[in-house]
N, C-alpha and C. Protein backbone atom coordinates (compact mmCIF):
# COMPACT_ATOMS: atom_id res chain seq x y z
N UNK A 1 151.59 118.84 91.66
CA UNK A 1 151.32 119.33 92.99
C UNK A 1 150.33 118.40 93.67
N UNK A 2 150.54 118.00 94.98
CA UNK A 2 150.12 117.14 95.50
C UNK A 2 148.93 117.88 96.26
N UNK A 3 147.83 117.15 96.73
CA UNK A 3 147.16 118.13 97.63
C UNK A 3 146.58 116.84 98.85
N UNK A 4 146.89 117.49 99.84
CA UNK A 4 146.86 116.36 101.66
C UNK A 4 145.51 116.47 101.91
N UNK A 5 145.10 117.61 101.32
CA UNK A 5 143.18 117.99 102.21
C UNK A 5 142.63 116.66 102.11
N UNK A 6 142.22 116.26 103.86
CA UNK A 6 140.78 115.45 103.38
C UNK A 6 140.04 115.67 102.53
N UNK A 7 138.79 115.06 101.88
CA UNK A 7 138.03 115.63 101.02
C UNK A 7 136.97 115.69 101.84
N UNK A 8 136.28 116.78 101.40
CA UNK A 8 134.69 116.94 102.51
C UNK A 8 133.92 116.30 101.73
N UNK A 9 132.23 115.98 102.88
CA UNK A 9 131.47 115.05 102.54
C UNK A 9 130.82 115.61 101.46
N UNK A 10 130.74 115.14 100.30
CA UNK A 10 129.80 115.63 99.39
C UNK A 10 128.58 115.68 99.49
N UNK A 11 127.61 117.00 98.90
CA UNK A 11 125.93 117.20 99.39
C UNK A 11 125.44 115.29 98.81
N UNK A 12 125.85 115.07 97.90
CA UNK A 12 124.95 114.13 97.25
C UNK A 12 125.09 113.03 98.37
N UNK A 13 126.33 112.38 99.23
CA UNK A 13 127.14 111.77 99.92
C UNK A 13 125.84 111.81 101.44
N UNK A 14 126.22 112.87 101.85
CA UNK A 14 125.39 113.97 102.62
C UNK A 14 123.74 113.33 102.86
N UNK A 15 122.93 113.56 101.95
CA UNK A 15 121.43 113.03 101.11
C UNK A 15 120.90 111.90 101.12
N UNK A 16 122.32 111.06 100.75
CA UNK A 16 121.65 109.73 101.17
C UNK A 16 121.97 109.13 102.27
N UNK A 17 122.77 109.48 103.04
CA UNK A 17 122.74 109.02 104.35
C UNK A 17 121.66 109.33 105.17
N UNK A 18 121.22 110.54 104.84
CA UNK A 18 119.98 111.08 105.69
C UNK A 18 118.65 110.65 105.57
N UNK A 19 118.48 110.62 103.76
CA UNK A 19 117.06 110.03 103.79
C UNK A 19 117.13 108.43 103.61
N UNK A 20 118.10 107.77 103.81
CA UNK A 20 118.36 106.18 103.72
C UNK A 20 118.21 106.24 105.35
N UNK A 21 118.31 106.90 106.15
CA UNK A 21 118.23 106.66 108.15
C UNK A 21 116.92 107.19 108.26
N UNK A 22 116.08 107.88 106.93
CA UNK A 22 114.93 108.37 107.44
C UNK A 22 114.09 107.12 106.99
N UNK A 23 113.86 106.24 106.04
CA UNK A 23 113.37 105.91 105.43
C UNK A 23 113.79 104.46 106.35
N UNK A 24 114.61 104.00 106.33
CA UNK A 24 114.88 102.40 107.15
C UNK A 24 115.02 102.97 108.50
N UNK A 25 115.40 103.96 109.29
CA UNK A 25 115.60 103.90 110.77
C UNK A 25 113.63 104.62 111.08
N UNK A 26 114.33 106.17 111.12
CA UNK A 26 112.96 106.89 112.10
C UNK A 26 111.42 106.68 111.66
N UNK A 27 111.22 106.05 110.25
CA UNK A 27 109.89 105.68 109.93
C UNK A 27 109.52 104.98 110.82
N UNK A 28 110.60 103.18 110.53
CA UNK A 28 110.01 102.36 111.26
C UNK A 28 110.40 102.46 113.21
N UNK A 29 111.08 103.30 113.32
CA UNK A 29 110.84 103.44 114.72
C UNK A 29 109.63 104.35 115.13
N UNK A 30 108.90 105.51 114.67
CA UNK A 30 108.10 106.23 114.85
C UNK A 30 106.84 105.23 114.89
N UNK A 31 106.81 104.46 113.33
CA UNK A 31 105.31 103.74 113.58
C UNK A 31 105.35 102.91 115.10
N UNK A 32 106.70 102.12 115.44
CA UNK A 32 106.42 101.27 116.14
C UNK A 32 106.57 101.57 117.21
N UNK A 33 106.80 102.58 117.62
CA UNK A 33 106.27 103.70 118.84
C UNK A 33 104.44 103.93 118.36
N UNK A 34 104.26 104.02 117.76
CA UNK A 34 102.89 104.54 117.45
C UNK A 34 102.15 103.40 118.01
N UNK A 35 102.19 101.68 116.97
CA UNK A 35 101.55 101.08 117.20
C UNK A 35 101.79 100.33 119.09
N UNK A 36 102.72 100.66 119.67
CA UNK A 36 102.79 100.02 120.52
C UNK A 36 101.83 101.15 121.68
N UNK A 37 101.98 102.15 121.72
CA UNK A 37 101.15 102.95 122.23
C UNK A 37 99.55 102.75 122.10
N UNK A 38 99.13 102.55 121.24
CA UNK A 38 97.94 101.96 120.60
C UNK A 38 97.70 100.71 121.44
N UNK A 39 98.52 100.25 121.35
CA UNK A 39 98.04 98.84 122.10
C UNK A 39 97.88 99.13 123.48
N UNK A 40 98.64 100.01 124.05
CA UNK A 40 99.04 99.88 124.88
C UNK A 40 97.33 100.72 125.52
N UNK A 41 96.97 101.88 124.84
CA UNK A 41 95.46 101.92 125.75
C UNK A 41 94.83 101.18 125.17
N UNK A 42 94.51 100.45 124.19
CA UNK A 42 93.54 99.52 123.83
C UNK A 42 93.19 98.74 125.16
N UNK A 43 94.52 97.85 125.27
CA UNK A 43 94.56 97.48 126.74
C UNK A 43 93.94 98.38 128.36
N UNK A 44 94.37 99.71 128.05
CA UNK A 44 94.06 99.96 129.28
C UNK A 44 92.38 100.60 129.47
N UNK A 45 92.01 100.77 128.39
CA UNK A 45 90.21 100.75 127.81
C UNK A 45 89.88 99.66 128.54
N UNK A 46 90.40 98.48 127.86
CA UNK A 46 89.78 96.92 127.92
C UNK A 46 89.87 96.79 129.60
N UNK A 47 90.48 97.12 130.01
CA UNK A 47 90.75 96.86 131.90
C UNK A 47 89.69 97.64 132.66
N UNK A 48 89.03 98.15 131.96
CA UNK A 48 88.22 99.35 132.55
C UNK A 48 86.54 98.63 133.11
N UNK A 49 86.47 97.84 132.10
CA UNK A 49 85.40 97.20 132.07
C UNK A 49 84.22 98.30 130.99
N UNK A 50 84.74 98.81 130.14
CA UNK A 50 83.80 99.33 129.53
C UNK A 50 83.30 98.81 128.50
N UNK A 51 84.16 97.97 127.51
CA UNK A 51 83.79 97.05 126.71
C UNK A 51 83.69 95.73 127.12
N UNK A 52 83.03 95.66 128.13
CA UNK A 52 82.70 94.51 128.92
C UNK A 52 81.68 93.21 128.06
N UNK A 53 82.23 92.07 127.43
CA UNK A 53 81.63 91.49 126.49
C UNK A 53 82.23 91.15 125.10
N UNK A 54 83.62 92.55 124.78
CA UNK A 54 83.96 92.47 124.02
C UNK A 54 85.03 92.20 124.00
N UNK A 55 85.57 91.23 122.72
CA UNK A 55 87.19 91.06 122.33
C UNK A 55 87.95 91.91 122.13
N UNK A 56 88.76 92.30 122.63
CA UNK A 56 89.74 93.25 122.16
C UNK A 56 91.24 92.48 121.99
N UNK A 57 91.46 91.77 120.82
CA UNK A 57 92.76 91.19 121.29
C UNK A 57 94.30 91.83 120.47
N UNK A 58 94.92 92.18 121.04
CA UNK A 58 96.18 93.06 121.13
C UNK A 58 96.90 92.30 120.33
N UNK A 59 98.32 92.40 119.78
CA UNK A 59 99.21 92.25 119.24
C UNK A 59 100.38 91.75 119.79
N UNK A 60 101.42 90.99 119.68
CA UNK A 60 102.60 90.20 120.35
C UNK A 60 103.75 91.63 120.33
N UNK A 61 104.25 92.27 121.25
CA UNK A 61 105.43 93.18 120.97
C UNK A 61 106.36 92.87 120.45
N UNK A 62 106.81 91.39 120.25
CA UNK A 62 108.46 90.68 120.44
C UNK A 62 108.69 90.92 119.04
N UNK A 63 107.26 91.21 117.78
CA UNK A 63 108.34 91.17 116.63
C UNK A 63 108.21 92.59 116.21
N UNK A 64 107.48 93.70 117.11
CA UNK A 64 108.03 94.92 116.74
C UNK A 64 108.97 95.52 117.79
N UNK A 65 109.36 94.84 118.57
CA UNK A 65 110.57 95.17 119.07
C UNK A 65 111.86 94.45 118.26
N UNK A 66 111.93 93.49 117.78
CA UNK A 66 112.53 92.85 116.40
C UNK A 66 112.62 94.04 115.56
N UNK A 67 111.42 94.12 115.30
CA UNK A 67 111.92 95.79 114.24
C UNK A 67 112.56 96.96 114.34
N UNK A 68 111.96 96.96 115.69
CA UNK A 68 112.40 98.65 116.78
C UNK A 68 114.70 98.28 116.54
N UNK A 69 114.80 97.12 117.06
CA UNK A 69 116.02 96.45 116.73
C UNK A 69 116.73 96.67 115.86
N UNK A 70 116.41 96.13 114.67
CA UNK A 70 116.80 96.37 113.80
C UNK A 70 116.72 98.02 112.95
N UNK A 71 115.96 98.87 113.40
CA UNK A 71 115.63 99.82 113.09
C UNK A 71 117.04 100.94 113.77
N UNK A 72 117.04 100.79 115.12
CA UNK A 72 117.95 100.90 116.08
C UNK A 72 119.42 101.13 115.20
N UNK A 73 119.98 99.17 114.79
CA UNK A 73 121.11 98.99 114.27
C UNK A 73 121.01 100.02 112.92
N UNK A 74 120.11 100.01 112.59
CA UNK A 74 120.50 100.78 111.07
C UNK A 74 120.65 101.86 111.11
N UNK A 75 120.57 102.47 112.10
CA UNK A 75 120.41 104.38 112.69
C UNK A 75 122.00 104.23 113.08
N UNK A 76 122.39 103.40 114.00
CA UNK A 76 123.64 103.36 114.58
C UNK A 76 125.04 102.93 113.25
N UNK A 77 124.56 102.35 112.08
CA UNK A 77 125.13 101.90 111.11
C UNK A 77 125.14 103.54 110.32
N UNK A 78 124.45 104.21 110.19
CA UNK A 78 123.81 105.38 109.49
C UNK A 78 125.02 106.32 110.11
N UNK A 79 124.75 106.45 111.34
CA UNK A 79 126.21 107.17 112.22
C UNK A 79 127.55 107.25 111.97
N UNK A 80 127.36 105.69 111.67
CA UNK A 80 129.28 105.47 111.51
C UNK A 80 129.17 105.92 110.34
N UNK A 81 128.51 105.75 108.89
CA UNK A 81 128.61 106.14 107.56
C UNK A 81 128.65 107.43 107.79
N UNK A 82 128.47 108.48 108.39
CA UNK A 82 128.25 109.59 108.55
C UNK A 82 129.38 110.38 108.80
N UNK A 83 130.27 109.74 109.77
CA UNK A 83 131.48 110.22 110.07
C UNK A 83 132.40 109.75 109.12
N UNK A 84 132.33 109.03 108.59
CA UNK A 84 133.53 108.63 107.06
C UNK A 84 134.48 108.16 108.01
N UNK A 85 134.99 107.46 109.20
CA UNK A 85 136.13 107.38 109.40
C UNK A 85 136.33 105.64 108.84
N UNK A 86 135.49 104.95 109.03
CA UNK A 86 135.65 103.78 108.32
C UNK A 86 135.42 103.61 106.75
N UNK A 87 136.63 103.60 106.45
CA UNK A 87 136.59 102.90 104.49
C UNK A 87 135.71 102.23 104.39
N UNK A 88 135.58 100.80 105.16
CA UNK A 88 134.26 99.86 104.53
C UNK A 88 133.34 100.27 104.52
N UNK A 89 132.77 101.33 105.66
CA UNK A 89 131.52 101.42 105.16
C UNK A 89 130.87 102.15 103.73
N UNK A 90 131.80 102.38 103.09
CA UNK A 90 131.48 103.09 101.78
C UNK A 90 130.84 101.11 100.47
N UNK A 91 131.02 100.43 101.12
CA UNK A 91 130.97 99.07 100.54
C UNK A 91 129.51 98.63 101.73
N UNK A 92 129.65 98.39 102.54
CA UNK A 92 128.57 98.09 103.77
C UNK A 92 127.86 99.10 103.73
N UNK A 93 127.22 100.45 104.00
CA UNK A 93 126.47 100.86 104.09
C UNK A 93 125.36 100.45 102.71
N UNK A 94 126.11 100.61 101.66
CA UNK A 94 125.13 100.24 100.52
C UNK A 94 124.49 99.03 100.70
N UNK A 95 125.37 97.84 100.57
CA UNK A 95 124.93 96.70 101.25
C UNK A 95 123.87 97.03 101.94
N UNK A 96 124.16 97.31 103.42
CA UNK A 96 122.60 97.18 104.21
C UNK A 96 121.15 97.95 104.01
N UNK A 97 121.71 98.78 103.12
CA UNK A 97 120.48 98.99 102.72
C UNK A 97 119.68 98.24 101.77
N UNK A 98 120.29 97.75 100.85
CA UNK A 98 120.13 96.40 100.35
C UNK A 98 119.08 95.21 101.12
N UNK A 99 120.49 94.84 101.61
CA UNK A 99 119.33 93.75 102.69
C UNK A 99 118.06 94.08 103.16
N UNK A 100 118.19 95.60 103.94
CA UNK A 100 117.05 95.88 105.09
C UNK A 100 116.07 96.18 104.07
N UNK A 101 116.40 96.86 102.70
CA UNK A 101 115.44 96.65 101.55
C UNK A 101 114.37 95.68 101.21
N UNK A 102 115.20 93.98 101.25
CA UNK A 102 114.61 93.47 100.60
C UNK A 102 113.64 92.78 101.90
N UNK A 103 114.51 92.69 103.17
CA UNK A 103 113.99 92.43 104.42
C UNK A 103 112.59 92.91 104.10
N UNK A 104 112.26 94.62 104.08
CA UNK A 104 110.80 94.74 104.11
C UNK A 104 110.18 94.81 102.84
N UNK A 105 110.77 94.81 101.98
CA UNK A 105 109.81 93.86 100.73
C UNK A 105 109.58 92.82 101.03
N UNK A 106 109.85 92.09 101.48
CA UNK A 106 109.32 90.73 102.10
C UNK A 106 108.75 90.82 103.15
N UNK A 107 108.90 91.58 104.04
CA UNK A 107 107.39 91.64 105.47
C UNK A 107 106.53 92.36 104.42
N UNK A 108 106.49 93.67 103.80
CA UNK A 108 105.35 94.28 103.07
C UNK A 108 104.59 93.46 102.38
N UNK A 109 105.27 92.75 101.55
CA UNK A 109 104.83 91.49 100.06
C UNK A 109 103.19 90.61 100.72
N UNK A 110 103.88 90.08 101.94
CA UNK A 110 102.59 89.26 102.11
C UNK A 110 100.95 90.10 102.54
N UNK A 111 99.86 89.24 101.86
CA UNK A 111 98.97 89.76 101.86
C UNK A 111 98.26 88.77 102.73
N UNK A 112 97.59 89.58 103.53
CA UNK A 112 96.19 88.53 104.44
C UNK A 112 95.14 88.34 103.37
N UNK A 113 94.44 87.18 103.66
CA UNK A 113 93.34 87.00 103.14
C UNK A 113 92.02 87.55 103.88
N UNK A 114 90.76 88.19 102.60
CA UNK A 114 90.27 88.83 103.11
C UNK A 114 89.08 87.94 103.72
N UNK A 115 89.33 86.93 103.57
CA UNK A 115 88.00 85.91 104.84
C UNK A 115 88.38 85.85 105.24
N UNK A 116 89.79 85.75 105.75
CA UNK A 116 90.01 85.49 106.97
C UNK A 116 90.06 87.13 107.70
N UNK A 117 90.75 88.32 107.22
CA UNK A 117 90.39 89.26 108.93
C UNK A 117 89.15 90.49 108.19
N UNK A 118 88.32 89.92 106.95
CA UNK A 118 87.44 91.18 106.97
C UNK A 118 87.68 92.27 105.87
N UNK A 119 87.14 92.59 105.44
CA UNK A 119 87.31 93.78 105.01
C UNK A 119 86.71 95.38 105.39
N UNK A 120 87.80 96.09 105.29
CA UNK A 120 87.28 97.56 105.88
C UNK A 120 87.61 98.52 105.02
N UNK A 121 87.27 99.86 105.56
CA UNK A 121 87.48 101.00 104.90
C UNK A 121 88.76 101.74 104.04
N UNK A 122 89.81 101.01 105.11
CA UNK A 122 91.03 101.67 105.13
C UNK A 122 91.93 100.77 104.11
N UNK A 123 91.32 99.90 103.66
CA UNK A 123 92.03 98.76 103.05
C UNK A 123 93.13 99.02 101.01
N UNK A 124 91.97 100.04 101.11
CA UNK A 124 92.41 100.80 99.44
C UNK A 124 93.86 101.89 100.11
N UNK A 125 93.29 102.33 100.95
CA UNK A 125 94.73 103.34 101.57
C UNK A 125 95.67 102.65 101.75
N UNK A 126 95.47 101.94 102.54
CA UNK A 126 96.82 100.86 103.29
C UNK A 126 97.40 100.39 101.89
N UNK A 127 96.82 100.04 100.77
CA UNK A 127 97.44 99.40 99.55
C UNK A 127 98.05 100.50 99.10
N UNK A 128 98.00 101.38 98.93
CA UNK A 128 98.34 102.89 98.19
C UNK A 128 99.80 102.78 99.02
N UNK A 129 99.57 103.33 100.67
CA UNK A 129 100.60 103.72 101.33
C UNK A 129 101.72 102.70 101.21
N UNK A 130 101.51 101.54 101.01
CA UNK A 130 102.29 100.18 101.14
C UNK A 130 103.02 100.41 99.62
N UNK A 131 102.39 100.60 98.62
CA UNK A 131 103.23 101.03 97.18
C UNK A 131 104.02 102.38 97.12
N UNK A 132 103.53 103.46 97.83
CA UNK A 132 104.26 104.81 97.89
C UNK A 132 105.57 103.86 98.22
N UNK A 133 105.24 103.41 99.48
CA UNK A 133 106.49 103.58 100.40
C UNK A 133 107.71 102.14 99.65
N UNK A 134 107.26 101.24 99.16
CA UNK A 134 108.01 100.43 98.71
C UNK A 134 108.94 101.12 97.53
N UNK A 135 108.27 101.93 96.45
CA UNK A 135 108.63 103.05 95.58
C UNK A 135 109.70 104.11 96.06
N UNK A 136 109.35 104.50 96.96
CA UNK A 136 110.06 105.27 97.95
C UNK A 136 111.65 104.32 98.37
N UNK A 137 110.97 103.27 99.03
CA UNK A 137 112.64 102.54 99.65
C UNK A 137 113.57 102.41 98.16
N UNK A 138 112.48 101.68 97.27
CA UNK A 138 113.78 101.03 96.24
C UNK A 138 114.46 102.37 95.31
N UNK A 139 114.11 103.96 95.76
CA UNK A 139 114.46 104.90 94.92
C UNK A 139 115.71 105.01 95.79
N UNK A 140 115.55 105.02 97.09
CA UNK A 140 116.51 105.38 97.51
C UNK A 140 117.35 104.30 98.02
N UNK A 141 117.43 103.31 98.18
CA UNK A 141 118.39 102.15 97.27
C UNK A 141 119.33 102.08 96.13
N UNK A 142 118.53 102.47 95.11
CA UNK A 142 119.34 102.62 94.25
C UNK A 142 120.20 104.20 94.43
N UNK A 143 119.87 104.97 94.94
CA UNK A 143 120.53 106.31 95.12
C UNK A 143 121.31 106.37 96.07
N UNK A 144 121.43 105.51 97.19
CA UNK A 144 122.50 105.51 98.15
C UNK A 144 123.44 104.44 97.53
N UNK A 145 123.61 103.60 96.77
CA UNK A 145 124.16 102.16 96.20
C UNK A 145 125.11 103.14 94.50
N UNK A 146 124.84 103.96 94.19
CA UNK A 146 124.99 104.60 93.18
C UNK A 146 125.84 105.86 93.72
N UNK A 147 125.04 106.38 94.93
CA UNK A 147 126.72 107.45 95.10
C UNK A 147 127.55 106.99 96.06
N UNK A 148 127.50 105.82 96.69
CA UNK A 148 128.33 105.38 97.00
C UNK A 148 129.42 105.07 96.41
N UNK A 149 129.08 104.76 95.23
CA UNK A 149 130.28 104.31 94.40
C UNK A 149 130.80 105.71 93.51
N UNK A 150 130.30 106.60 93.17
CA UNK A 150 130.94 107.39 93.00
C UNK A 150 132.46 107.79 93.45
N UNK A 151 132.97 108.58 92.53
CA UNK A 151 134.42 109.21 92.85
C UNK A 151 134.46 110.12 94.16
N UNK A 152 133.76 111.28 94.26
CA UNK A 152 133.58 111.54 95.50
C UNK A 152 133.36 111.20 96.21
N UNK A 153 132.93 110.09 96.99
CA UNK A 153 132.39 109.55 98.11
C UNK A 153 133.12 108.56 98.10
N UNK A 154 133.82 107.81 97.20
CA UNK A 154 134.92 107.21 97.36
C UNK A 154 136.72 107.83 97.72
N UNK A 155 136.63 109.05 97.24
CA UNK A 155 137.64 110.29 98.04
C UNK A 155 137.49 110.10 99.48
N UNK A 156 136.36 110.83 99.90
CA UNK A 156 136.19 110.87 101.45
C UNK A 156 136.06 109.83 101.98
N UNK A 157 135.69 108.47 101.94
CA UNK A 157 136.02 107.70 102.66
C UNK A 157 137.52 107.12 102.60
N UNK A 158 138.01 107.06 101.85
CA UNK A 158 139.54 106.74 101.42
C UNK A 158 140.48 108.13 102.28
N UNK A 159 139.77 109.38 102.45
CA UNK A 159 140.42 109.60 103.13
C UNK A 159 141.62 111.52 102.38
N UNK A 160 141.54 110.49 101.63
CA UNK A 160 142.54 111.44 99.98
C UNK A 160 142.00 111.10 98.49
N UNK A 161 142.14 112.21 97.89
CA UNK A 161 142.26 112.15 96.56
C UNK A 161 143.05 111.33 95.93
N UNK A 162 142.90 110.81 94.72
CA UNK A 162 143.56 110.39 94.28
C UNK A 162 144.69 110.88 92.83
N UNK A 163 145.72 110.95 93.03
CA UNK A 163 146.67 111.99 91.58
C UNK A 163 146.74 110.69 90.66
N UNK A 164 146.77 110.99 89.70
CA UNK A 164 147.35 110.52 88.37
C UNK A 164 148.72 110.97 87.42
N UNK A 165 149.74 110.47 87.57
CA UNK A 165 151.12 110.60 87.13
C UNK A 165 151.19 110.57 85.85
N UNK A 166 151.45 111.71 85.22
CA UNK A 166 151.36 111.73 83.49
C UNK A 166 152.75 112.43 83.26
C-alpha cells in the first residue's frame, strides 16, 4: 500500500530552523540595532557641547551593516527552509550554517591587545559571553547539520516517503 501524504515537518526539523534563525539571524540583528543606537546618542551627547574637551570617537556603520546583511540573508534563507518547498535546501541550509559558523568564529577569534585599547571591568564578562555563545553556535551546527540529514527531514523535503519493494 502506497501512501501520497506529504510528510509533515518534523518537531526536531521544526527546532532547528528556529533556533539556527535565532542564533545567526535575530541575535546578530538585535545587537546591531543595539550598538548602532548607542552610537547613535553618543553622537548626539557629543553635539551638545557637554563633553566639551572630550573624545568621543564612534564606530564605522559599513561593517555592521555588513552584518545586519548578512544577518538579513540568513533569516530570509531560514524562510525558504521553513516552507520545505525547495529539496536543496535540505543540503544548503546546513551548509550555511556552516559557513556563517565559521564566518563568526573568525570575527569572534580575534583578540585586541590590551595596550593597545586598555583594560576594563567588563573584560572577564565579554570573555565568558564570547565562549557561551561560540558553544552555543557550534551546538547548534552540529544539530541542524545532523537532522538535516535525517530520514524525516529528508521525507519532507523530498516531498514523499519513501516504500521499499520486498
Amino acid at each position: 500500500m502506497k501512501s501520497h501524504a506529504k510528510p509533515p515537518r518534523p518537531l526536531g526539523l521544526s527546532l532547528a530552523i528556529m533556533v539556527s534563525v535565532f542564533v545567526f539571524a535575530i541575535i546578530p540583528l538585535v545587537s546591531v540595532a543595539v550598538l548602532l543606537q548607542i552610537n547613535n546618542r553618543v553622537y548626539n551627547v557629543s553635539d551638545t557641547g557637554e563633553f566639551s574637551g572630550i573624545s568621543l570617537p564612534g564606530f564605522a556603520p559599513e561593517p555592521l551593516l555588513v552584518y545586519a546583511a548578512t544577518a538579513i540573508f540568513f533569516l530570509v534563507m531560514g524562510l525558504v527552509a521553513w516552507r520545505g518547498r525547495v529539496p536543496a535546501m535540505r543540503v544548503a541550509f546546513p551548509a550555511l550554517n556552516v559557513l556563517y559558523g565559521l564566518v563568526i568564529l573568525l570575527s569572534l577569534g580575534g583578540e585586541s591587545s590590551v595596550w593597545q585599547e586598555g583594560m576594563d571591568s567588563l573584560q572577564a564578562t565579554r570573555d565568558n559571553i564570547r565562549v557561551i555563545y561560540l558553544a552555543v553556535m557550534v551546538m547548534v551546527v552540529i544539530y541542524v547539520t545532523w537532522f538535516m540529514n535525517r530520514w524525516s527531514a529528508r521525507a519532507f523535503y523530498r516531498g514523499h516517503y519513501t516504500t521499499y519493494e520486498q
